[in-house]
PDB file of N, CA and C in Angstrom:
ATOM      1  N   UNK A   1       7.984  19.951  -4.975  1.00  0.00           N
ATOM      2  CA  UNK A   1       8.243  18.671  -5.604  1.00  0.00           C
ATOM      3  C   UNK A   1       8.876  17.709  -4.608  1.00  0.00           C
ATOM      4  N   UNK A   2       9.926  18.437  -3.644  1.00  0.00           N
ATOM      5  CA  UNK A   2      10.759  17.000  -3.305  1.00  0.00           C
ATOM      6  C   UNK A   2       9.301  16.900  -1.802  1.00  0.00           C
ATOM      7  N   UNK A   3       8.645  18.078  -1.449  1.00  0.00           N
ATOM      8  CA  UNK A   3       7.900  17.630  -0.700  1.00  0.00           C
ATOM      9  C   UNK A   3       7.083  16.658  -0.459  1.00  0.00           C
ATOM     10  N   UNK A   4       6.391  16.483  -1.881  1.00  0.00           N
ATOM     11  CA  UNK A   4       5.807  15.692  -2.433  1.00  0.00           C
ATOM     12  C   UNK A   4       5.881  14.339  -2.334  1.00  0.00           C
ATOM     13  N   UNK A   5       7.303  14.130  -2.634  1.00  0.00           N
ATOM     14  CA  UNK A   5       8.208  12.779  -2.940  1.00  0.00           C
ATOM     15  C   UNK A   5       8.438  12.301  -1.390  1.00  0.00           C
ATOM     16  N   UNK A   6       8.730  13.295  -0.703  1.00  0.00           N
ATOM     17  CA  UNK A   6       9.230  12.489   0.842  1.00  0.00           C
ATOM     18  C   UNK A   6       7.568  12.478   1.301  1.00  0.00           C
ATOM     19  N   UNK A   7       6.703  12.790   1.156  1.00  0.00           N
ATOM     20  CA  UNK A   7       4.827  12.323   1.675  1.00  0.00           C
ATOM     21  C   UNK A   7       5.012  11.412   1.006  1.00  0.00           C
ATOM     22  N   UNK A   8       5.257  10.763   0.233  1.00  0.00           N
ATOM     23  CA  UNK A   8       4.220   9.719  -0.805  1.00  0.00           C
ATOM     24  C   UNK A   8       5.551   8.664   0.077  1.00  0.00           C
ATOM     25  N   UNK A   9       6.888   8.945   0.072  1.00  0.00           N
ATOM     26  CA  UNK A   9       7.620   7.602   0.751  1.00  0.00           C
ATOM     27  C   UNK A   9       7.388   7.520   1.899  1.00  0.00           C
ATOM     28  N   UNK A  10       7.038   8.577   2.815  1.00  0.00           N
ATOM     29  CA  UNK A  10       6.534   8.245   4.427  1.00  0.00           C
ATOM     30  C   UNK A  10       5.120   7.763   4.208  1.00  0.00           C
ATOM     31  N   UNK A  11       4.038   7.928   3.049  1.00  0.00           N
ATOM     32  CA  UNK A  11       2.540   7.160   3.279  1.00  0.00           C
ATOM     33  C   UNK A  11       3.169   5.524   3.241  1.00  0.00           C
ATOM     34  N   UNK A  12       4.412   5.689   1.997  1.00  0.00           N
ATOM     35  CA  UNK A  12       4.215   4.024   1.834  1.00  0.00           C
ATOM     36  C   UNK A  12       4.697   3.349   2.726  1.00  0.00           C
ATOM     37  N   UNK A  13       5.552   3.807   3.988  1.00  0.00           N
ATOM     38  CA  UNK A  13       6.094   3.125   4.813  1.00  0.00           C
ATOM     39  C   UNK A  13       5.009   3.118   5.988  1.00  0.00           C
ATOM     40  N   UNK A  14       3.924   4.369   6.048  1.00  0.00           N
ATOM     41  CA  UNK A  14       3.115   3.896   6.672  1.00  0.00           C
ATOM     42  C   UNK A  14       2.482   2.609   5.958  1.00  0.00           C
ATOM     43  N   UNK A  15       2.115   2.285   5.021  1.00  0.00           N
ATOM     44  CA  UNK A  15       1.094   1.122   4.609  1.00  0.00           C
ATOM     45  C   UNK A  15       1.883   0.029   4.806  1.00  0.00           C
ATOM     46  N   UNK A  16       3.404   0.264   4.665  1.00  0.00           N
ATOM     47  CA  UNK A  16       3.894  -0.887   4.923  1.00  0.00           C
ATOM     48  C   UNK A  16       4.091  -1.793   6.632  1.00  0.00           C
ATOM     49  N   UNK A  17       4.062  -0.107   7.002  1.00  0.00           N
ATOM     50  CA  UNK A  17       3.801  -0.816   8.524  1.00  0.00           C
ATOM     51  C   UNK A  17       2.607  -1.198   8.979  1.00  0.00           C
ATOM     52  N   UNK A  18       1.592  -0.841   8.665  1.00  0.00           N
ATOM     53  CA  UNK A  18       0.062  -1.221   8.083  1.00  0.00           C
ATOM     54  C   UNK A  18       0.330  -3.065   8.197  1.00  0.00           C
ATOM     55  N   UNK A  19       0.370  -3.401   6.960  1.00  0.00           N
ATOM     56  CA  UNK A  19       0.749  -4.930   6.893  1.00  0.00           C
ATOM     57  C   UNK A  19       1.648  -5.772   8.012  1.00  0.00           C
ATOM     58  N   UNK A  20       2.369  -5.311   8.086  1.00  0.00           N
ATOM     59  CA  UNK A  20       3.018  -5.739   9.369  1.00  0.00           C
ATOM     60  C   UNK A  20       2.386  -6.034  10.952  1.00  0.00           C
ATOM     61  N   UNK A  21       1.738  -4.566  11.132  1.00  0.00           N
ATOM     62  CA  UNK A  21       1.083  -4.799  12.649  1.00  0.00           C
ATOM     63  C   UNK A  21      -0.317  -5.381  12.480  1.00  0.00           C
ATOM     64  N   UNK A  22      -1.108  -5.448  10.732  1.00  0.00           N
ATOM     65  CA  UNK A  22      -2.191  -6.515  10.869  1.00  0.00           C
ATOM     66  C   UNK A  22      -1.629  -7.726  10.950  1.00  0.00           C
ATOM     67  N   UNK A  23      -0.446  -8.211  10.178  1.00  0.00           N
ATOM     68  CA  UNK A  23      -0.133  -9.800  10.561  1.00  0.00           C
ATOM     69  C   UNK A  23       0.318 -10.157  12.171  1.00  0.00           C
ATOM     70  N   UNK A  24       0.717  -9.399  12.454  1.00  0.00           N
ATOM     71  CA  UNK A  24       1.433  -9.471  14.086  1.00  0.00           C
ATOM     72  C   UNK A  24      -0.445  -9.305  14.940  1.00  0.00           C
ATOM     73  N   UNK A  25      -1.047  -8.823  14.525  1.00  0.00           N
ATOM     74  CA  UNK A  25      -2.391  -8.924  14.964  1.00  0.00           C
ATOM     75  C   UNK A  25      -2.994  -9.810  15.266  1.00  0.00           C
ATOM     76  N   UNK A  26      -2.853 -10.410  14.082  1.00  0.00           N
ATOM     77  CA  UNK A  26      -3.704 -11.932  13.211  1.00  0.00           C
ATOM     78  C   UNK A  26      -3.282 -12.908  14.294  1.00  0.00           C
ATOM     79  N   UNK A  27      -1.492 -12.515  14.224  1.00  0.00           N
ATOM     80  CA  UNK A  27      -0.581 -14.257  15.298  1.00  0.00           C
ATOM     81  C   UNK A  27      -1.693 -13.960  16.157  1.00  0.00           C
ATOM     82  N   UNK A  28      -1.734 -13.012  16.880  1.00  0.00           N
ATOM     83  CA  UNK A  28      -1.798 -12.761  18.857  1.00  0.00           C
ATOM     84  C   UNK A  28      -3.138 -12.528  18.824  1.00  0.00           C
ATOM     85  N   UNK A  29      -4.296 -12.786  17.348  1.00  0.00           N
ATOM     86  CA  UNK A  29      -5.498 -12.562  17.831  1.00  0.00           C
ATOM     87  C   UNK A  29      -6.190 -11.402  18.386  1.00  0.00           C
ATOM     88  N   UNK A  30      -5.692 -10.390  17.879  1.00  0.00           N
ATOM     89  CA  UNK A  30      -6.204  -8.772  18.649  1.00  0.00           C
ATOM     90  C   UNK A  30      -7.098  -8.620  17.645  1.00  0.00           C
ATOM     91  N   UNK A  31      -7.280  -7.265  17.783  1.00  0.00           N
ATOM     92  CA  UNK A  31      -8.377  -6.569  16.300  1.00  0.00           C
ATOM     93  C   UNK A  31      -7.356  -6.641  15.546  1.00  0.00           C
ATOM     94  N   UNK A  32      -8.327  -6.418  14.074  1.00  0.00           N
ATOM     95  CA  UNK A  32      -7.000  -6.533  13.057  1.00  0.00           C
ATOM     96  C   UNK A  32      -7.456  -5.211  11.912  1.00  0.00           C
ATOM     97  N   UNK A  33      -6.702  -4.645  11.167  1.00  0.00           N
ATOM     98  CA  UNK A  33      -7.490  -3.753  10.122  1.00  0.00           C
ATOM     99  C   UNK A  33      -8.375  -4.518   9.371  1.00  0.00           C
ATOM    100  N   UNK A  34      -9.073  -3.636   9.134  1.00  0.00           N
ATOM    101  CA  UNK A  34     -10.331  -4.406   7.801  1.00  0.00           C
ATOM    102  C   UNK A  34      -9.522  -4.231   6.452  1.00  0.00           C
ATOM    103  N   UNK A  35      -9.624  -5.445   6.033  1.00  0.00           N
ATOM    104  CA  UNK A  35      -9.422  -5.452   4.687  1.00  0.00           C
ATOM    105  C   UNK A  35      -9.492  -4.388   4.052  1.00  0.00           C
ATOM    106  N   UNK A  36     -10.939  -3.523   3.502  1.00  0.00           N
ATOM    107  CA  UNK A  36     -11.402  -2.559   3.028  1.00  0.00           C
ATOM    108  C   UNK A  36     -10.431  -1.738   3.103  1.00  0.00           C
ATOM    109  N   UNK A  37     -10.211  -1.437   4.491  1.00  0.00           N
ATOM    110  CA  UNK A  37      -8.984  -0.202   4.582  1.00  0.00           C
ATOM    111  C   UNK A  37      -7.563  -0.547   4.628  1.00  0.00           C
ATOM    112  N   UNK A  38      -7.128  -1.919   4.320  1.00  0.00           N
ATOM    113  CA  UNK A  38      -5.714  -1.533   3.302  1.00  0.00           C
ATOM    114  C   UNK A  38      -6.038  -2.013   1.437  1.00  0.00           C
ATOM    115  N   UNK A  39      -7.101  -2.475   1.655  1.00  0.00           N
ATOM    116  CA  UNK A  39      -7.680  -1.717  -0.090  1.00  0.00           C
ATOM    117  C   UNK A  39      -7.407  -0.390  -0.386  1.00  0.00           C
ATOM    118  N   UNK A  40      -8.496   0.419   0.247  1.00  0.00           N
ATOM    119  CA  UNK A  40      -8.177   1.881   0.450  1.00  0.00           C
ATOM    120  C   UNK A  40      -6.512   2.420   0.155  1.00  0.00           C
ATOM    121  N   UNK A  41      -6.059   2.046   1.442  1.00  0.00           N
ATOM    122  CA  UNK A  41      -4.876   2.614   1.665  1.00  0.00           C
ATOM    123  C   UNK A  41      -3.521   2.250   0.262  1.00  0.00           C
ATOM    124  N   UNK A  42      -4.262   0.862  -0.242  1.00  0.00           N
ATOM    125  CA  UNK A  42      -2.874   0.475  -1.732  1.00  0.00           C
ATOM    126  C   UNK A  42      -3.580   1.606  -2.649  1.00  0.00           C
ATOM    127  N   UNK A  43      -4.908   1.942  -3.111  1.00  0.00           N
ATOM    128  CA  UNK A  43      -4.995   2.630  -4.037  1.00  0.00           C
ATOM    129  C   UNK A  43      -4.993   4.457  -3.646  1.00  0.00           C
ATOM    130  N   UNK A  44      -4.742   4.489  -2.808  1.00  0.00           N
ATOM    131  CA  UNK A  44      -4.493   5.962  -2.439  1.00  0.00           C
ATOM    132  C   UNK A  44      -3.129   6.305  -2.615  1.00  0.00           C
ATOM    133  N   UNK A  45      -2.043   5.617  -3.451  1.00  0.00           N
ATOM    134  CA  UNK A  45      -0.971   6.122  -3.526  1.00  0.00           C
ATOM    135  C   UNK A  45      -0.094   5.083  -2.456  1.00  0.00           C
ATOM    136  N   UNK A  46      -0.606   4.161  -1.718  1.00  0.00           N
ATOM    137  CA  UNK A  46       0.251   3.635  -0.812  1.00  0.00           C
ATOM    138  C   UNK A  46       0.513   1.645  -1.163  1.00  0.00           C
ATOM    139  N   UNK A  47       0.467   1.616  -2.916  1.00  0.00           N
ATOM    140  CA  UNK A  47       0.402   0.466  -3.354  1.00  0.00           C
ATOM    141  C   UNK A  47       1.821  -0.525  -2.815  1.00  0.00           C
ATOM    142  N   UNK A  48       3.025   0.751  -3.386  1.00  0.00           N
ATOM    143  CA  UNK A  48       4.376  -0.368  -3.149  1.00  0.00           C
ATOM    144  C   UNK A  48       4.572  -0.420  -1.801  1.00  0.00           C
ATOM    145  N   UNK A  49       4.178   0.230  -0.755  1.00  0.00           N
ATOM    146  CA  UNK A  49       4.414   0.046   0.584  1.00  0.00           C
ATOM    147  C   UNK A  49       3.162  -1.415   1.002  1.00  0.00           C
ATOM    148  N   UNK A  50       2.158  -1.433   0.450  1.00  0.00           N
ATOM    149  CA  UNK A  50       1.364  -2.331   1.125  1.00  0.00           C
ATOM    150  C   UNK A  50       1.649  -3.560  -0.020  1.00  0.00           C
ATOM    151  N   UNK A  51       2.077  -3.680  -1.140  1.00  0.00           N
ATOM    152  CA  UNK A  51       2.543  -4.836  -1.837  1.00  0.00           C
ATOM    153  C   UNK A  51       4.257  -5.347  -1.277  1.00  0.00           C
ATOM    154  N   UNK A  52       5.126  -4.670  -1.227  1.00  0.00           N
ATOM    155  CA  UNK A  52       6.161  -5.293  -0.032  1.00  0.00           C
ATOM    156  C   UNK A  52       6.048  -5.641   0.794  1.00  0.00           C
ATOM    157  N   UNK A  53       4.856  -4.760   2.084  1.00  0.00           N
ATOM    158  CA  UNK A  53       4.541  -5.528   2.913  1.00  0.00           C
ATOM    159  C   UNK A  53       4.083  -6.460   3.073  1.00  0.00           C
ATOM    160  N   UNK A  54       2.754  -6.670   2.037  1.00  0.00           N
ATOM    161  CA  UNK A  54       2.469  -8.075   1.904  1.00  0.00           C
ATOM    162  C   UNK A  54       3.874  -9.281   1.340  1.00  0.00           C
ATOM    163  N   UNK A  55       4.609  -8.798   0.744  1.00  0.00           N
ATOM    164  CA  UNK A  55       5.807  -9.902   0.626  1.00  0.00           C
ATOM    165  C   UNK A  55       6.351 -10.213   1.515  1.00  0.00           C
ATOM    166  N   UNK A  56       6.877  -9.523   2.200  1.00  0.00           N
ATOM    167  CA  UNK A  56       7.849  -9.397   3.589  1.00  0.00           C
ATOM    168  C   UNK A  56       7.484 -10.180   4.745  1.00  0.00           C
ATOM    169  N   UNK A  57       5.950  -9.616   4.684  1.00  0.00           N
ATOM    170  CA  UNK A  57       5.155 -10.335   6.272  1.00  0.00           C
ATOM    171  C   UNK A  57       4.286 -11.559   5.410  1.00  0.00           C
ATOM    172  N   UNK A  58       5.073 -11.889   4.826  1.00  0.00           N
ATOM    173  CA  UNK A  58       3.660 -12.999   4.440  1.00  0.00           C
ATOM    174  C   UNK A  58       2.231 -13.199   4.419  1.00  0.00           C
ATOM    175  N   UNK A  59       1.954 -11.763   4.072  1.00  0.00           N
ATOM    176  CA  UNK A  59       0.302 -11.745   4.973  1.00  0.00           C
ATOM    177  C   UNK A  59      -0.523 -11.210   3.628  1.00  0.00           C
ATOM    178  N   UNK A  60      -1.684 -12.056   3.426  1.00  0.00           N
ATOM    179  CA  UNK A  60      -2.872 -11.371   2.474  1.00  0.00           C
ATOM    180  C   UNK A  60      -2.166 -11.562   1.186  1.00  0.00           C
ATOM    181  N   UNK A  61      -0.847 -13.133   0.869  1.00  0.00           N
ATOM    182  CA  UNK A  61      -0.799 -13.167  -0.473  1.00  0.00           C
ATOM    183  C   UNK A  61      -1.344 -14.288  -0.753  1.00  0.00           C
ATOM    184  N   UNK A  62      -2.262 -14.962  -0.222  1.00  0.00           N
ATOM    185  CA  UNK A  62      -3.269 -15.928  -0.538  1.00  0.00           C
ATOM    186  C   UNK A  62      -4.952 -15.973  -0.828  1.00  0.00           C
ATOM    187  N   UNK A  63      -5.174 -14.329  -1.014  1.00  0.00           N
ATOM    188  CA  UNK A  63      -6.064 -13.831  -0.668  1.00  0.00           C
ATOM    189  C   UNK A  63      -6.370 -13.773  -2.263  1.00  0.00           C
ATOM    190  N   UNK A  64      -6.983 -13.755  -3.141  1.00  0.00           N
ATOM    191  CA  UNK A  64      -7.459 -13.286  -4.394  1.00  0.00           C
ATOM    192  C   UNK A  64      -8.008 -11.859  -4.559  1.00  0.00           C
ATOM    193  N   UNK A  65      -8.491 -11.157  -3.700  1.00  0.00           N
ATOM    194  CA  UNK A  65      -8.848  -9.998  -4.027  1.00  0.00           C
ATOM    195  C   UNK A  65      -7.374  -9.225  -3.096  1.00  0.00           C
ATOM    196  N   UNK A  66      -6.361  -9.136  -2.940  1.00  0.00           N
ATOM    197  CA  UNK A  66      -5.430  -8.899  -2.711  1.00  0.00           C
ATOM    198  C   UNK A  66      -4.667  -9.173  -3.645  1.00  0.00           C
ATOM    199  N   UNK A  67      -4.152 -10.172  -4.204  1.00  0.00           N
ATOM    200  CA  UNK A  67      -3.552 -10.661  -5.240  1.00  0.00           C
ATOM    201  C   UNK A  67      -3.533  -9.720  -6.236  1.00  0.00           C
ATOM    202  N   UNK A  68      -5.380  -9.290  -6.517  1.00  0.00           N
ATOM    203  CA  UNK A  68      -5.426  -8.625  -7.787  1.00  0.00           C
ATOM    204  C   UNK A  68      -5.364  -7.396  -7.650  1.00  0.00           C
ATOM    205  N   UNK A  69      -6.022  -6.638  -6.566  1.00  0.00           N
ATOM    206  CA  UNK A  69      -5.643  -5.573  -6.234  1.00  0.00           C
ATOM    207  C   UNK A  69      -4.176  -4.807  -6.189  1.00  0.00           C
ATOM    208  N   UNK A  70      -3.289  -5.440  -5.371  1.00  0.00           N
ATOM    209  CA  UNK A  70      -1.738  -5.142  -5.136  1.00  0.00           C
ATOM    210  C   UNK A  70      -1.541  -4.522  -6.569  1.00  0.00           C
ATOM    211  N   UNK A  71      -1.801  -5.450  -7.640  1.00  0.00           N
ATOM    212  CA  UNK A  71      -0.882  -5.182  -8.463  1.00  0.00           C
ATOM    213  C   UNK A  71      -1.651  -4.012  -9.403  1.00  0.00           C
ATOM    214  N   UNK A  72      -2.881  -3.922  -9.304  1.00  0.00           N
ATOM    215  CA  UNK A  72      -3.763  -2.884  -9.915  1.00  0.00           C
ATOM    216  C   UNK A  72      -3.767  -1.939  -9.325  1.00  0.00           C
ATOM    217  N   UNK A  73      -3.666  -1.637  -7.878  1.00  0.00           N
ATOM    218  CA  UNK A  73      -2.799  -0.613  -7.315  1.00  0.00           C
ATOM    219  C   UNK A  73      -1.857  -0.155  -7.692  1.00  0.00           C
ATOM    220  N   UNK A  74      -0.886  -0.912  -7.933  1.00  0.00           N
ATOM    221  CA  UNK A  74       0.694  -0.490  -8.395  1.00  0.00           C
ATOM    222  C   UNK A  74       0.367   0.379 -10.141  1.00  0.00           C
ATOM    223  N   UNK A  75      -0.554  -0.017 -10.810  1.00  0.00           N
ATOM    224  CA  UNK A  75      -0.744   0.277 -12.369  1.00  0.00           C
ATOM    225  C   UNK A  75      -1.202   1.752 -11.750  1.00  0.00           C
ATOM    226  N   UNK A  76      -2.452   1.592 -11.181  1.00  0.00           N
ATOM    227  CA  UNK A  76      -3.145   3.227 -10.743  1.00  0.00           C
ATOM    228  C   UNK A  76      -2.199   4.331 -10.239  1.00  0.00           C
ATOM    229  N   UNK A  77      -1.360   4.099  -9.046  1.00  0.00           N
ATOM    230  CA  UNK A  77      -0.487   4.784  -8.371  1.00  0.00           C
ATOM    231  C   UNK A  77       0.652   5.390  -9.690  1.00  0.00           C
ATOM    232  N   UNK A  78       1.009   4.333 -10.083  1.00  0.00           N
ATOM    233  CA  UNK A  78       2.128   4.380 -11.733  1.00  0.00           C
ATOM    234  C   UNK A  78       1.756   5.361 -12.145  1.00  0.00           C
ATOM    235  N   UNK A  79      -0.293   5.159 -12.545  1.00  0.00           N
ATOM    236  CA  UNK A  79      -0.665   6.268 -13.493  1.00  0.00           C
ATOM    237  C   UNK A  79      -0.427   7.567 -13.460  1.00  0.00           C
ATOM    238  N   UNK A  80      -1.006   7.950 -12.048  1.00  0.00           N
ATOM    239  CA  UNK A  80      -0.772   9.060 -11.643  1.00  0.00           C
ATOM    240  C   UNK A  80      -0.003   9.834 -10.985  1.00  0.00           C
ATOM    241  N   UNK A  81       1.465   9.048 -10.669  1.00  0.00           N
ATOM    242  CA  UNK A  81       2.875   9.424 -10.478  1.00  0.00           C
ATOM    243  C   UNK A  81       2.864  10.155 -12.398  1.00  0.00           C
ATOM    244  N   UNK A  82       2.774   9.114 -13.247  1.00  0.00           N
ATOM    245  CA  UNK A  82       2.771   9.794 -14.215  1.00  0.00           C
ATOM    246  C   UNK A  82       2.260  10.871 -14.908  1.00  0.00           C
ATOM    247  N   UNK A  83       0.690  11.117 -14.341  1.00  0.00           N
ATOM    248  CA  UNK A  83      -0.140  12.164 -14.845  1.00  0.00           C
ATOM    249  C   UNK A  83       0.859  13.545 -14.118  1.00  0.00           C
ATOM    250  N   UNK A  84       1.310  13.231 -12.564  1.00  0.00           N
ATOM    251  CA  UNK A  84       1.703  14.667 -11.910  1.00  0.00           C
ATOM    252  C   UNK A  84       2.983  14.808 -12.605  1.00  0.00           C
ATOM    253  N   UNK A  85       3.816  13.953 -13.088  1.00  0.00           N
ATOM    254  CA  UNK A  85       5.059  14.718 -13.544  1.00  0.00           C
ATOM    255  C   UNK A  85       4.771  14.959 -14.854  1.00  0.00           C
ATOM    256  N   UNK A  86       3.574  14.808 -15.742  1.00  0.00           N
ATOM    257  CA  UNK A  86       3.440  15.172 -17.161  1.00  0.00           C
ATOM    258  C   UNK A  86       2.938  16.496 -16.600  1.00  0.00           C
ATOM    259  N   UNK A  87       2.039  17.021 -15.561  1.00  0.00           N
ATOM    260  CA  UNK A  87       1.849  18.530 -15.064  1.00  0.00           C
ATOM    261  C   UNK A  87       2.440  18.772 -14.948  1.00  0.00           C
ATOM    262  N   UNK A  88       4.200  18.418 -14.804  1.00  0.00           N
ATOM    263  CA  UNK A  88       4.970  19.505 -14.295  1.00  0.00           C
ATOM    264  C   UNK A  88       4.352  19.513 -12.687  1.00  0.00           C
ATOM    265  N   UNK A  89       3.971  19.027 -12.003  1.00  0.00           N
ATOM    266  CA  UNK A  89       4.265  18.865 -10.255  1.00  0.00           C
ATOM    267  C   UNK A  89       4.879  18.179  -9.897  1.00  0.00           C
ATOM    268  N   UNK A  90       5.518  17.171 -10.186  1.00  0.00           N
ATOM    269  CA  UNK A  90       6.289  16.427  -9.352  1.00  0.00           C
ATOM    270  C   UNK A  90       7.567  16.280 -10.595  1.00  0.00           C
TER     271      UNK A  90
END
């Protein structure tokens, strides 16, 4: 269980650093992540790390399919934080 709990807070701080080094990307013009894959990455469990990040870094909250996603991420991730502790896993 607590294993569990410290993966899911180190994914979200990965996603959150995710957001961060795409906006620091964006300034300086390098490659940047694809969209797609911090889609991916909010609904795989890594919603509140990539929805803070988007607060924090200012990045991708003007976006509409971000907008709606973030937060439909956050409902999905919810869900199934909830489904594993109604199993009795987490």
């Amino acid at each position: 269980m607590k294993l569990l709990i410290v993966m899911m807070v180190v994914w979200n701080l990965i996603t959150f650093s995710m957001m961060g080094i795409d906006k620091h990307r964006a300034k300086k013009d390098k490659p940047r992540i694809r969209e797609k894959t911090l889609i991916i990455v909010t609904f795989a469990m890594g919603a509140v790390g990539t929805s803070v990040g988007a607060a924090v870094f200012h990045h991708k909250t003007q976006k509409l399919k971000f907008r709606v996603s973030f937060p439909i991420g956050i409902i999905v991730n919810a869900a199934v934080i909830y489904g594993l502790f109604c199993l009795n896993i987490i």
